[in-house]
Protein backbone atom coordinates (compact mmCIF):
# COMPACT_ATOMS: atom_id res chain seq x y z
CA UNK A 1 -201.38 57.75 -37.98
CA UNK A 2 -201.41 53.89 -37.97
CA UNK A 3 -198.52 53.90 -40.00
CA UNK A 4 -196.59 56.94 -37.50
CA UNK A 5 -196.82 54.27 -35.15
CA UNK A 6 -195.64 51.19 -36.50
CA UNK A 7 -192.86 52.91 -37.97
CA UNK A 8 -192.27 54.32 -33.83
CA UNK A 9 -192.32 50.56 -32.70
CA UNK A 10 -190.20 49.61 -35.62
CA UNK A 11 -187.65 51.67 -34.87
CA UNK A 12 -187.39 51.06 -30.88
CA UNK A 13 -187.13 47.30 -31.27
CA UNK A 14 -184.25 47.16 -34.12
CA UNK A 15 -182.45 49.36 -31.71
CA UNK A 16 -179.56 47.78 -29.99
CA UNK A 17 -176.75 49.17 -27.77
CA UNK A 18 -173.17 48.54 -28.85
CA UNK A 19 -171.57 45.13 -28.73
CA UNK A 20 -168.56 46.35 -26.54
CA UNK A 21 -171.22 48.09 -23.92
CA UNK A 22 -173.50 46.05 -21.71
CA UNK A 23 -176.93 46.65 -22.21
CA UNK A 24 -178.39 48.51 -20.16
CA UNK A 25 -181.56 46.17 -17.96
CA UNK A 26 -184.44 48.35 -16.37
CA UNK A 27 -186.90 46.88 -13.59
CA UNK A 28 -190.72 46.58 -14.43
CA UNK A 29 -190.88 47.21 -10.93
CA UNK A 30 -188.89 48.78 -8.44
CA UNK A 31 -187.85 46.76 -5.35
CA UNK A 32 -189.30 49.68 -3.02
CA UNK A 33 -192.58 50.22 -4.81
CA UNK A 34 -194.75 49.14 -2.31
CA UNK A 35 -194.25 52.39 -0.54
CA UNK A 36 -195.76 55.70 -1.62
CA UNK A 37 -193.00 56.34 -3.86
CA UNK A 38 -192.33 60.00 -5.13
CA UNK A 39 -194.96 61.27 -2.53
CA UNK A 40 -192.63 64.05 -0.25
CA UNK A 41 -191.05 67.25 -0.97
CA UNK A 42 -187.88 68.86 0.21
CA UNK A 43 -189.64 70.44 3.45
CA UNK A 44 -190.82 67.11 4.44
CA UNK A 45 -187.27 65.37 4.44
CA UNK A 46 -185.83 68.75 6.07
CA UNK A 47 -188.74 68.37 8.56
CA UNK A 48 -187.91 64.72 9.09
CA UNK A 49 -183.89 65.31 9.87
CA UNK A 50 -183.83 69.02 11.94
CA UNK A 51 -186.86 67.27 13.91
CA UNK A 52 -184.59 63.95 14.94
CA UNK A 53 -181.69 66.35 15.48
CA UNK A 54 -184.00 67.75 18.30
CA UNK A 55 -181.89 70.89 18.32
CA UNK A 56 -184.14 72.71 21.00
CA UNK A 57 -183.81 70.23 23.46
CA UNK A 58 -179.97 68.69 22.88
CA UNK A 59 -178.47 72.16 22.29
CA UNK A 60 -180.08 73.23 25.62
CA UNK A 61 -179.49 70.07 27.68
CA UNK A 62 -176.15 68.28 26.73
CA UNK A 63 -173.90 71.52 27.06
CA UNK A 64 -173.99 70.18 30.49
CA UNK A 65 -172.75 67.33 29.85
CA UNK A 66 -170.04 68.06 27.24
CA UNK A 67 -168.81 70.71 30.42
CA UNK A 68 -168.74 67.64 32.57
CA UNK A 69 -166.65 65.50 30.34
CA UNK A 70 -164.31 68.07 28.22
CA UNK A 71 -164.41 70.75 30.99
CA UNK A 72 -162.46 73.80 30.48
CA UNK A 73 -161.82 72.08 26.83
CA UNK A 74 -165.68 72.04 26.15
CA UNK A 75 -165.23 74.48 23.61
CA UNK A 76 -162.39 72.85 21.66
CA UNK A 77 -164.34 69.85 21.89
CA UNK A 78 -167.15 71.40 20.34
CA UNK A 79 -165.16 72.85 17.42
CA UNK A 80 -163.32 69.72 16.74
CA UNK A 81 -167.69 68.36 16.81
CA UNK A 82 -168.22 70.62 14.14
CA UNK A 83 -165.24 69.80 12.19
CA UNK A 84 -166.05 65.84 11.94
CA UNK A 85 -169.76 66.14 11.36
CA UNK A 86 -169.05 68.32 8.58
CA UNK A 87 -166.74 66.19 7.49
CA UNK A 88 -169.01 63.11 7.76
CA UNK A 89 -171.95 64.82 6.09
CA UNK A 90 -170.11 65.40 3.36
CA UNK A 91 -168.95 61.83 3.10
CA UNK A 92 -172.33 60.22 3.21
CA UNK A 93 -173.90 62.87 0.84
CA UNK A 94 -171.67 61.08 -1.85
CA UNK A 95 -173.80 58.31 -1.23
CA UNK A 96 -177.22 59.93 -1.18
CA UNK A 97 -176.39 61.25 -4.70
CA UNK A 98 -176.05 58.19 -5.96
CA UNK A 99 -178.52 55.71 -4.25
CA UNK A 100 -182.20 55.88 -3.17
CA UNK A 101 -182.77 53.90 0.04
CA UNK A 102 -185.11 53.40 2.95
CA UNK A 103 -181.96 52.36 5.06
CA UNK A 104 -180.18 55.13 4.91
CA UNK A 105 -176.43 54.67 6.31
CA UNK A 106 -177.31 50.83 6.54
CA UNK A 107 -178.18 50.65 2.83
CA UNK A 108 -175.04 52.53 2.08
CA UNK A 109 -172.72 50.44 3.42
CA UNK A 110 -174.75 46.99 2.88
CA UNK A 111 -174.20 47.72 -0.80
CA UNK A 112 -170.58 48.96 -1.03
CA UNK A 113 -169.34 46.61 1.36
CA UNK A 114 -171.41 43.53 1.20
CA UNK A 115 -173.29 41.04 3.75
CA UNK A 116 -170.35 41.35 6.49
CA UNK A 117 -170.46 44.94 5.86
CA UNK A 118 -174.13 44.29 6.33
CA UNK A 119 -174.21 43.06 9.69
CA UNK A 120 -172.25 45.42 11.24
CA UNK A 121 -173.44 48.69 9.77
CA UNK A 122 -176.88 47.09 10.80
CA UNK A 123 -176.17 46.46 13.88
CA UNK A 124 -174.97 49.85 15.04
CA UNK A 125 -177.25 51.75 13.38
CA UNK A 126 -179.99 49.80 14.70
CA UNK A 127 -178.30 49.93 18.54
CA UNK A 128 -178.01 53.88 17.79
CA UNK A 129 -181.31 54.43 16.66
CA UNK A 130 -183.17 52.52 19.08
CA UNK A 131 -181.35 54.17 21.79
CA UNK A 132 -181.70 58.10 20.42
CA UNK A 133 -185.90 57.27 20.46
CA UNK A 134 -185.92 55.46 23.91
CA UNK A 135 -183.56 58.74 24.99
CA UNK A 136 -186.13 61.47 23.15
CA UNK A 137 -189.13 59.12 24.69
CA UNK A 138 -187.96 59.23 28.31
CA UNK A 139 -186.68 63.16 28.00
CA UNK A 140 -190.42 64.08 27.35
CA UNK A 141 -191.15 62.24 30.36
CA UNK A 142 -188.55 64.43 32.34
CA UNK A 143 -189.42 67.63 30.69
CA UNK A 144 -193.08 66.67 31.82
CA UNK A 145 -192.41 65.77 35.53
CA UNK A 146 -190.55 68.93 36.16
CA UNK A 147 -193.87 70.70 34.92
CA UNK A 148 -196.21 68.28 36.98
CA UNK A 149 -193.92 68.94 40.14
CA UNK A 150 -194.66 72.39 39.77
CA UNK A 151 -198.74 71.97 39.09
CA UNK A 152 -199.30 69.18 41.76
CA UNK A 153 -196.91 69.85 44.28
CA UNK A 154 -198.18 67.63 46.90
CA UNK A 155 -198.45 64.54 44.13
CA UNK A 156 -195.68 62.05 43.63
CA UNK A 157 -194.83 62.88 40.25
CA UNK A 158 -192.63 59.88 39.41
CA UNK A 159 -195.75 58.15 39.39
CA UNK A 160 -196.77 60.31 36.48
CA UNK A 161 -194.41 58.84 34.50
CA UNK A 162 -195.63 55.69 33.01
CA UNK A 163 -199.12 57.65 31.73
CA UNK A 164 -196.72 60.25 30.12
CA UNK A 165 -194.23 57.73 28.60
CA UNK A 166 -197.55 55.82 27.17
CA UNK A 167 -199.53 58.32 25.81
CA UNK A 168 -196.27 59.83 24.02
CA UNK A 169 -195.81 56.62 22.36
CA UNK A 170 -199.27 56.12 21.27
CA UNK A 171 -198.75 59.61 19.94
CA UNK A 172 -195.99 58.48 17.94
CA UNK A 173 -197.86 55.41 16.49
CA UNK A 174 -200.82 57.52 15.68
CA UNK A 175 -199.03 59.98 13.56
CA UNK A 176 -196.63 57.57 12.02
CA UNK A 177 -200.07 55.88 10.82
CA UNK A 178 -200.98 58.89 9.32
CA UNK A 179 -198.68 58.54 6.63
CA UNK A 180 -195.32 60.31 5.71
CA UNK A 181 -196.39 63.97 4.80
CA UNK A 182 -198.94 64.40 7.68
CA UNK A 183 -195.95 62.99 10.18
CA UNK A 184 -192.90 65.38 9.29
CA UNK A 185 -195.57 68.60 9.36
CA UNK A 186 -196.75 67.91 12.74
CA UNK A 187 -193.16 67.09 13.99
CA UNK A 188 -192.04 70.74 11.67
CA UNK A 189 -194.67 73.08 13.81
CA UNK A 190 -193.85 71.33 16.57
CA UNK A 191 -190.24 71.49 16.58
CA UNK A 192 -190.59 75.18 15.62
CA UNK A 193 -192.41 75.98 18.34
CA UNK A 194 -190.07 74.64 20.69
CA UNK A 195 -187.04 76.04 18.60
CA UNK A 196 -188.55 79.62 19.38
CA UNK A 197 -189.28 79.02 22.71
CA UNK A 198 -185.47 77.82 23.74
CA UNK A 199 -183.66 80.15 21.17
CA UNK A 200 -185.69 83.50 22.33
CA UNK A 201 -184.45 82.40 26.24
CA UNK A 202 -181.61 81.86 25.45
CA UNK A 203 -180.96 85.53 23.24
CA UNK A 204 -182.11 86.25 26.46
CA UNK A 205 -179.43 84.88 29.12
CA UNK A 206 -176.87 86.12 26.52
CA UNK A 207 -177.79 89.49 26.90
CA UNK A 208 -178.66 90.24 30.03
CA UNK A 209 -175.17 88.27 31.33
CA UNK A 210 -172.96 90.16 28.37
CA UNK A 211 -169.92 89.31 28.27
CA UNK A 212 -170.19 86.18 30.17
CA UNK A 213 -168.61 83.75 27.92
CA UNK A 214 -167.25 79.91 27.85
CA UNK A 215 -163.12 79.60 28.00
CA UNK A 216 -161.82 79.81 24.75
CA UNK A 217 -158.30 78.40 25.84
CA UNK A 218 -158.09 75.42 27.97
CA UNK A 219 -156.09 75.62 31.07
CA UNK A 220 -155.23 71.81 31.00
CA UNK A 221 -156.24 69.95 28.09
CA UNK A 222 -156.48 66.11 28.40
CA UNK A 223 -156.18 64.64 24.86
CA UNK A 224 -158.98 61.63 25.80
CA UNK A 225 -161.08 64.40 27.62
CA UNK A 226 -161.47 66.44 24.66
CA UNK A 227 -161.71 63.31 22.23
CA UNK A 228 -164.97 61.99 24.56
CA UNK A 229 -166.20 65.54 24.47
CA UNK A 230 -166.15 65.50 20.58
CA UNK A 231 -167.74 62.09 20.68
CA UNK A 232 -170.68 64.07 22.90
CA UNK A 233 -170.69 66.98 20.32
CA UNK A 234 -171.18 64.76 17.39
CA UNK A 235 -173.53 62.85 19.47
CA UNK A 236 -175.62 66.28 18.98
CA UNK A 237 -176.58 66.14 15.46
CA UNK A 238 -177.05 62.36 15.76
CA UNK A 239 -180.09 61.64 13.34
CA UNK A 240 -179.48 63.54 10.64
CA UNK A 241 -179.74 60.91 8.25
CA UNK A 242 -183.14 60.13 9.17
CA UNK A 243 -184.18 61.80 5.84
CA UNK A 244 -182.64 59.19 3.56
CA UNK A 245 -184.81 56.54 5.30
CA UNK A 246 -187.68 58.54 2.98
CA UNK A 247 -185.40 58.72 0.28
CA UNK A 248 -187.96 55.87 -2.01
CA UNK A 249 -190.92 58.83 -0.96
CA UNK A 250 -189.22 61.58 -2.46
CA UNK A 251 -190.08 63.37 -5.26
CA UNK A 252 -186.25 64.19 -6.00
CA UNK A 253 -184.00 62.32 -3.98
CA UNK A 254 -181.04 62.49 -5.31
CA UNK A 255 -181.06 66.73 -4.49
CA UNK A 256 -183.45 66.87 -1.76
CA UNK A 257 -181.97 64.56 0.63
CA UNK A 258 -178.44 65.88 0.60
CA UNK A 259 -179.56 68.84 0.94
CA UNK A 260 -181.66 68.27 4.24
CA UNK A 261 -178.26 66.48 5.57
CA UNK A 262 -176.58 69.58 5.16
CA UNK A 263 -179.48 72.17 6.18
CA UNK A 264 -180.49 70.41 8.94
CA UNK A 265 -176.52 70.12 10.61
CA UNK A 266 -176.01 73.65 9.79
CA UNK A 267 -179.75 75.06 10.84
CA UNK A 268 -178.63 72.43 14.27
CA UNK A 269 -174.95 73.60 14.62
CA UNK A 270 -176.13 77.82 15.11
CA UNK A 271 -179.01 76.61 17.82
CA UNK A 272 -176.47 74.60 19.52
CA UNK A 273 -173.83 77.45 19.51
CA UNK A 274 -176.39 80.00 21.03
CA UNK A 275 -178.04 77.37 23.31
CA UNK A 276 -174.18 77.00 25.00
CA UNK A 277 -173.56 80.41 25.32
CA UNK A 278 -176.82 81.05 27.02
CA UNK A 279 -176.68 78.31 29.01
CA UNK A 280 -173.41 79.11 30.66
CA UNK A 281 -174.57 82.65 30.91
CA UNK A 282 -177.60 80.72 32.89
CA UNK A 283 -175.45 79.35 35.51
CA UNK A 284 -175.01 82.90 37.17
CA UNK A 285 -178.77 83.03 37.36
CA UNK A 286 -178.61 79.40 39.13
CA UNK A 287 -175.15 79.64 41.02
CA UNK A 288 -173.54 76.72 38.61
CA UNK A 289 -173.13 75.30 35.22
CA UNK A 290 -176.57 73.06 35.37
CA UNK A 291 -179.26 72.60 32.96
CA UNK A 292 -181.83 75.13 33.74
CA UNK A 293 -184.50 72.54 32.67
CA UNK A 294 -183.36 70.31 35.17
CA UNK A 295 -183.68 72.87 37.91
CA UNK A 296 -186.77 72.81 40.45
CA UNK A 297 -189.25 76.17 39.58
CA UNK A 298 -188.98 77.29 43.14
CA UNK A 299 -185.27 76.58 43.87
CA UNK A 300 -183.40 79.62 45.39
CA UNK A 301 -182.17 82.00 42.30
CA UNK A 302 -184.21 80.57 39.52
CA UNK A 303 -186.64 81.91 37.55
CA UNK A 304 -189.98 79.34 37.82
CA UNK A 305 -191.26 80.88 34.51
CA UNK A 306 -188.19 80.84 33.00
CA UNK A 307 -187.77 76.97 33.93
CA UNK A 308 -191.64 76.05 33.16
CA UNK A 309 -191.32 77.60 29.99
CA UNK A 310 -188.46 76.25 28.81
CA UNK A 311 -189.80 72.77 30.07
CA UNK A 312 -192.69 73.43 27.45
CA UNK A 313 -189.93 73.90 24.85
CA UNK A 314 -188.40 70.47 25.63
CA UNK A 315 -191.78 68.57 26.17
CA UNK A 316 -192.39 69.75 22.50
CA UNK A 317 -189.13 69.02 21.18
CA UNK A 318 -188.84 66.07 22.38
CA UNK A 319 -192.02 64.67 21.23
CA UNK A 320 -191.07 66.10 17.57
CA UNK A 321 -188.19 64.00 18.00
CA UNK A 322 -189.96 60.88 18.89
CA UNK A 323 -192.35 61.27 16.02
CA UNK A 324 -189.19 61.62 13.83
CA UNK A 325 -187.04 58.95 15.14
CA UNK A 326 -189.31 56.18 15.46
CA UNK A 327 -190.23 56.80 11.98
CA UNK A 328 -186.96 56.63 10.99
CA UNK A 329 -185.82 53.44 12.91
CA UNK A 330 -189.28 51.87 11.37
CA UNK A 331 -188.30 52.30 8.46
CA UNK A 332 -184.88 50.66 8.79
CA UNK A 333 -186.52 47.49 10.25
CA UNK A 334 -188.56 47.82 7.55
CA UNK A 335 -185.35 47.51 5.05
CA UNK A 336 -183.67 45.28 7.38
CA UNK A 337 -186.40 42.62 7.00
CA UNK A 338 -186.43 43.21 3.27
CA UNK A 339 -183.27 42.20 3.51
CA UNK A 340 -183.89 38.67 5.80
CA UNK A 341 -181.61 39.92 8.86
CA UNK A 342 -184.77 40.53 10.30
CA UNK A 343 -187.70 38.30 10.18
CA UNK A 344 -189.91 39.23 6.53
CA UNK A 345 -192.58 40.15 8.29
CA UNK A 346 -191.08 43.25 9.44
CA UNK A 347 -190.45 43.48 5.66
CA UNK A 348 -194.49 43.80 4.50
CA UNK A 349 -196.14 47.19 3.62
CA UNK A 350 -200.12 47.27 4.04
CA UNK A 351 -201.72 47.50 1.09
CA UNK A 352 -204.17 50.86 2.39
CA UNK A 353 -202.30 53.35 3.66
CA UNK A 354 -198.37 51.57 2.08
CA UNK A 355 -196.99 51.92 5.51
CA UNK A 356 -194.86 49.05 7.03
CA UNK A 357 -196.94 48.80 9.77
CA UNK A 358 -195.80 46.07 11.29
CA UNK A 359 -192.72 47.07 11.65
CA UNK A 360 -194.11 50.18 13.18
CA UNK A 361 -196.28 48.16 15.91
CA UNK A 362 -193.03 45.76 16.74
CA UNK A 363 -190.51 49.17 17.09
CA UNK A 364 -193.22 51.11 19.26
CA UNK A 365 -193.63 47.79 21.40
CA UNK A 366 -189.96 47.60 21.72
CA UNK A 367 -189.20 51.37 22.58
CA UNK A 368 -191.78 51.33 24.77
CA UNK A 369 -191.53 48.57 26.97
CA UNK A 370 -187.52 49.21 27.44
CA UNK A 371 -188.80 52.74 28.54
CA UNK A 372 -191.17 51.60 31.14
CA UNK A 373 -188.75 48.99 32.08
CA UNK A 374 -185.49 51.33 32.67
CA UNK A 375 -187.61 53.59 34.05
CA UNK A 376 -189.05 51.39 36.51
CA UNK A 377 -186.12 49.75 37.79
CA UNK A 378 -183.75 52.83 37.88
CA UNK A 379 -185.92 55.12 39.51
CA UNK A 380 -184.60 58.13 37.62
CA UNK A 381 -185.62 59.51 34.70
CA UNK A 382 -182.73 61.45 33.68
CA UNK A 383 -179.87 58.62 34.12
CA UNK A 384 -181.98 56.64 31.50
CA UNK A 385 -182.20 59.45 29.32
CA UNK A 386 -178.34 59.51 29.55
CA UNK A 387 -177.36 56.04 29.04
CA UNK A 388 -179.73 56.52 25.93
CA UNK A 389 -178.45 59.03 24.75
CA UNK A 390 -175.07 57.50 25.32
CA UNK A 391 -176.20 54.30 23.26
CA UNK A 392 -177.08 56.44 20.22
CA UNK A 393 -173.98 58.44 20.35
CA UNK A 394 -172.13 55.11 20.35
CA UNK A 395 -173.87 53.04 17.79
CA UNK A 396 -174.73 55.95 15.48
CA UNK A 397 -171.09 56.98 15.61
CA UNK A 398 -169.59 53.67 14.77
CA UNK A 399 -172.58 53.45 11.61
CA UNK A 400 -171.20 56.78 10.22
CA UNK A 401 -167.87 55.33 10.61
CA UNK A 402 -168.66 51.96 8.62
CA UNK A 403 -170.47 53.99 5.64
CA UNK A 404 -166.81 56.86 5.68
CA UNK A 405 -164.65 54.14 5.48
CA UNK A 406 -166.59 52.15 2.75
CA UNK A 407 -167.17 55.38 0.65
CA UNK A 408 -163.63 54.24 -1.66
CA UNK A 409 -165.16 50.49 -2.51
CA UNK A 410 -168.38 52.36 -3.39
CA UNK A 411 -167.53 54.45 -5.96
CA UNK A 412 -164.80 52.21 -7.28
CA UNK A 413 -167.93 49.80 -7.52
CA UNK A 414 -169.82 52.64 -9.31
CA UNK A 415 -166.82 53.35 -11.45
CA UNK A 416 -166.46 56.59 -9.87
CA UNK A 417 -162.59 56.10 -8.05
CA UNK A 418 -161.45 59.27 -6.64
CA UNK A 419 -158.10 59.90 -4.78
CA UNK A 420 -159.26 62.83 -2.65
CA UNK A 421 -162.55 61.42 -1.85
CA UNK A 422 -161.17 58.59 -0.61
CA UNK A 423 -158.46 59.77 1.59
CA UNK A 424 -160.96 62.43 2.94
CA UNK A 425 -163.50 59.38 3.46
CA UNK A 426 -160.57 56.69 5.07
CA UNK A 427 -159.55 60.19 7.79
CA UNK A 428 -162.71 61.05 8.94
CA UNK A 429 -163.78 57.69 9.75
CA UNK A 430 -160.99 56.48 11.39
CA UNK A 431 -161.54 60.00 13.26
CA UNK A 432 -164.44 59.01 13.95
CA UNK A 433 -163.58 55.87 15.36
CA UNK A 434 -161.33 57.70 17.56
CA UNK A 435 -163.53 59.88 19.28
CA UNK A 436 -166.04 56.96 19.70
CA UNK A 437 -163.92 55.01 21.76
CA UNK A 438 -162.27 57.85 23.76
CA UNK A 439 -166.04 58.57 24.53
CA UNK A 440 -166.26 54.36 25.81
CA UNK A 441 -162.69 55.35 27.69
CA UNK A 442 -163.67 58.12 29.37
CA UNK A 443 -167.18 56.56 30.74
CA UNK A 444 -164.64 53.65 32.00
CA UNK A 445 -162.16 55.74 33.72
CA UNK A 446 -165.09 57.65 35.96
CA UNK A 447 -166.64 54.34 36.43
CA UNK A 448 -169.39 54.80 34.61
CA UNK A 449 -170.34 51.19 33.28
CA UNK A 450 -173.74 52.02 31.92
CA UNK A 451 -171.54 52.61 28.46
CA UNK A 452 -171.78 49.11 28.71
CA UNK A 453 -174.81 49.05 27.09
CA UNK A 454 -174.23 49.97 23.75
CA UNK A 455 -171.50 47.70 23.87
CA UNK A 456 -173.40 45.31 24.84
CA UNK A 457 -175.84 45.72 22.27
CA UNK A 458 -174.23 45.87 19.47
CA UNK A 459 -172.08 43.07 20.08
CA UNK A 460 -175.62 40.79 20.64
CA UNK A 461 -177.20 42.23 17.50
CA UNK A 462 -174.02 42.11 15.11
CA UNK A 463 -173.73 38.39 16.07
CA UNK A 464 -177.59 37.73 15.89
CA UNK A 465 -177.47 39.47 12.30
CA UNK A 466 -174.06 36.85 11.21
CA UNK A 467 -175.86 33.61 12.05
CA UNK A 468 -178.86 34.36 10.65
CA UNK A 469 -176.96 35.60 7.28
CA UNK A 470 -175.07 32.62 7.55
CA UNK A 471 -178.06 29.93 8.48
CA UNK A 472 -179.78 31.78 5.54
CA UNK A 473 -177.47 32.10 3.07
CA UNK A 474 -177.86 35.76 2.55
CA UNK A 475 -175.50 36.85 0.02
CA UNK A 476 -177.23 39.91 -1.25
CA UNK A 477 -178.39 42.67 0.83
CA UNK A 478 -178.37 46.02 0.52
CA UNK A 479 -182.00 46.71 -1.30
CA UNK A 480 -182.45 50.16 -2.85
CA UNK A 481 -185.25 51.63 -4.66
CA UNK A 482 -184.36 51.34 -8.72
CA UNK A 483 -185.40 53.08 -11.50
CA UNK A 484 -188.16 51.23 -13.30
CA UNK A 485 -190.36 50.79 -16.58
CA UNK A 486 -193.09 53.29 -14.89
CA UNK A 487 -190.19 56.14 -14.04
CA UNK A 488 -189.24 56.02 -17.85
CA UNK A 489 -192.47 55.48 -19.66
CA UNK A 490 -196.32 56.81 -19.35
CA UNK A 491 -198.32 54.10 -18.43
CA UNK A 492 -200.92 55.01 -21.04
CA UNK A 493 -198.01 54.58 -23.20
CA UNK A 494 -196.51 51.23 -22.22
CA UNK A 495 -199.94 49.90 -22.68
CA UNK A 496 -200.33 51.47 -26.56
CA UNK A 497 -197.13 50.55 -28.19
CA UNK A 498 -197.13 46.93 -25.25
CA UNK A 499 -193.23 47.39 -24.77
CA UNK A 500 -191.27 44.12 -23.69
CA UNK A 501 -190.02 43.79 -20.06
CA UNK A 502 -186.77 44.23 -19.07
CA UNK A 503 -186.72 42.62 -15.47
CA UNK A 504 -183.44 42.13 -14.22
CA UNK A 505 -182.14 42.09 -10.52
CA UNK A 506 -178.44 43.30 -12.04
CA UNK A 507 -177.00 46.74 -9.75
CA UNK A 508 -176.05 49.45 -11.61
């Protein structure tokens, strides 16, 4: 047996790859090890994407507001939605086939593109993100002052607010700190619970208004108009990617995590269809094309169950969302300090529970305080929702953008060049680009300057990430997790036959 294995170590040293090929270097430890790597399945990642999607609550609040922008061409604008998510999902899937990351879009386009790439891929992301969970925060807030104003009529329920906008973040910290697995299940049961709750009302205004139906056919069709109502529609399945952010926890990344992309948008895409249809068919229970979670219970030709219910639907859905976006958004900090745009603290996993917990406390601090503030000083719950909304539409759209029109440089860098892929990948984001900024145009033209603040905010954080790169010297960026010695070989094994390390910090 002694001599089985001598002649075993014999022959794996006096190995050697080809002269003409470079040998190939693994890691003895994987860049992202700290976290609980290979630790989540395929419903955990779908969990983590359909629950940041919020489909309950978007698909039955923002038809309103695609109506209000697109109009009579709401329903162009939607297709035309469709048609560029698709299309972008099926541009950044190329990446998650081919890289693990805790970044997700960021990470993509940090490592095809490089430190400039970096910064502004960074930068939007973190501007969308941020504004998508203050958005989700303060729409559980709404959804639960509609329900107080019906329980204590005679109470001031703005005042509610602040308690409900605390203890939802301290829910969201709590379960976060729970760890990965126990986080997506709660936000899964929650977010089918309020999927069922919406979908079955809205089945319901469908059928009992038959027939009533958006226009197909615009009367007058405004190219800008329908442009800012596709930037709205794609604003709808905003967090999608959140699943790649737990790409280093997966058990199978490189299948599971495309394939939540393209579940969750599709699972998304038929709520949203049926959540228009029966909220137009709503408006002849209400007298006009309104959110029916934003009417009062005891208005004139509303139904109060029908509202209270569905108010339960979006308090749940948007705390699933909250859950889910914070721990996405946590987790880019997390890569972005790894990475030294952000401080390196931010970049630290405790060693109990291999959580970036400080990054968690920092992002809950941050969401929550701009929630209380906006909240405070505008006096109305739903505007703030809005402009947050708005912000995530804006700086999510522009990070999709980045990561399309990179896709060429990455897989030439991969030595995977493709003509098709990369005129597919060079359309859809300048597409995307288009949309955004009709979106930014439209706001402008009806005076509404609160787009302002994505603008704003990216255009602070983009330059805050290029000085500190700069007063750094960050030239590498883009961390990913890597295949290492443990992946490959049995640790039982590795310490019998004592193979030799192969560190190296070389990409593949």
């Amino acid at each position: 047996m002694r001599d089985l294995e001598t002649s075993i170590r014999e022959s794996v040293v006096l190995v050697r790859a080809p002269a003409s090929r470079p040998r190939l270097r693994i890691l003895r430890r994987s860049p992202l090890a700290d976290l609980r790597r290979r630790s989540v399945g395929p419903l955990d990642l779908f969990s983590q994407s359909i629950s940041a999607v919020a489909p309950s609550a978007a698909g039955a609040t923002i038809p309103v507001a695609l109506f209000a922008v697109a109009g009579d061409a709401s329903t162009l604008s939607l297709a035309l939605g469709f048609v560029l998510i698709a299309l972008v999902v099926a541009t950044v899937t190329q990446y998650a086939r081919r890289m693990v990351t805790s970044g997700s879009v960021y990470s993509y386009a940090a490592w095809a593109g490089g430190v400039r790439s970096a910064t502004a891929a960074g930068a939007a992301l973190l501007v969308g993100t941020l504004g998508i969970t203050v958005g989700v925060l303060v729409g559980a807030a709404s959804a639960a002052e509609v329900l107080l104003r019906y329980a204590l009529p005679s109470v001031d329920t703005a005042a509610w607010t602040p308690v409900v906008l605390t203890i939802v973040a301290l829910l969201g910290i709590a379960s976060f700190a729970l760890g990965v697995r126990s986080s997506t299940r709660i936000t899964l049961v929650v977010e089918l619970v309020a999927v069922l709750v919406v979908v079955v009302i809205m089945i319901g205004l469908v059928v009992v208004n038959w027939g009533v139906l958006p226009p197909i056919v615009p009367s007058d069709t405004d190219p800008a108009a329908v442009g800012a109502g596709a930037a709205v529609a794609v604003g709808l399945f905003v967090g999608y990617e959140t699943s790649a952010t737990l790409g280093a926890e997966s058990r199978r990344p490189f299948r599971d995590v495309p394939r939540s992309f393209v579940l969750s948008v599709g699972v998304a895409a038929v709520i949203f269809v049926l959540s228009l249809l029966g909220q137009y068919a709503g408006a002849e229970i209400i007298g006009e094309f309104d959110s029916l979670g934003d009417a009062h219970p005891a208005s004139p030709g509303t139904s109060p169950a029908l509202v209270l219910v569905l108010n339960v639907g979006f308090l749940l859905s948007y705390l699933a969302a909250f859950i889910a976006s914070l721990n996405g958004v946590i987790r880019l900090v997390f890569t972005l300090g790894r990475d030294g745009l952000l401080p390196s603290l931010f970049g630290r996993v405790d060693r109990r529970n291999r959580l970036p917990m400080l990054a968690a406390v920092a992002v809950t601090a941050l969401v929550f305080i701009t929630a209380q503030l906006s909240t405070a000083m505008s006096g109305d719950v739903r505007s703030v929702a809005s402009a947050a909304l708005s912000t995530s539409a804006v700086g999510c759209g522009v990070a999709y953008a980045i990561a399309c029109l990179l896709l060429p440089r990455f897989r030439r860098r991969i030595g995977e060049p493709l003509f098709a892929a990369s005129v597919m990948a060079y359309a859809v984001g300048a597409l995307l680009l288009t949309v955004v900024a009709c979106f930014v145009g439209w706001n402008i033209q009806v005076g509404d300057w609160s787009i302002a603040i994505p603008t704003a905010g990216f255009a602070a954080v983009w330059l805050f990430f290029v000085i500190r790169a700069r007063s750094r010297g960050i030239v590498d960026v883009g961390v990913y997790d890597q295949t290492s010695i443990p992946d490959l070989v049995p640790a039982d094994v590795e310490a019998r036959f004592g193979s030799a390390p192969h560190d190296s910090s070389a990409r593949p």
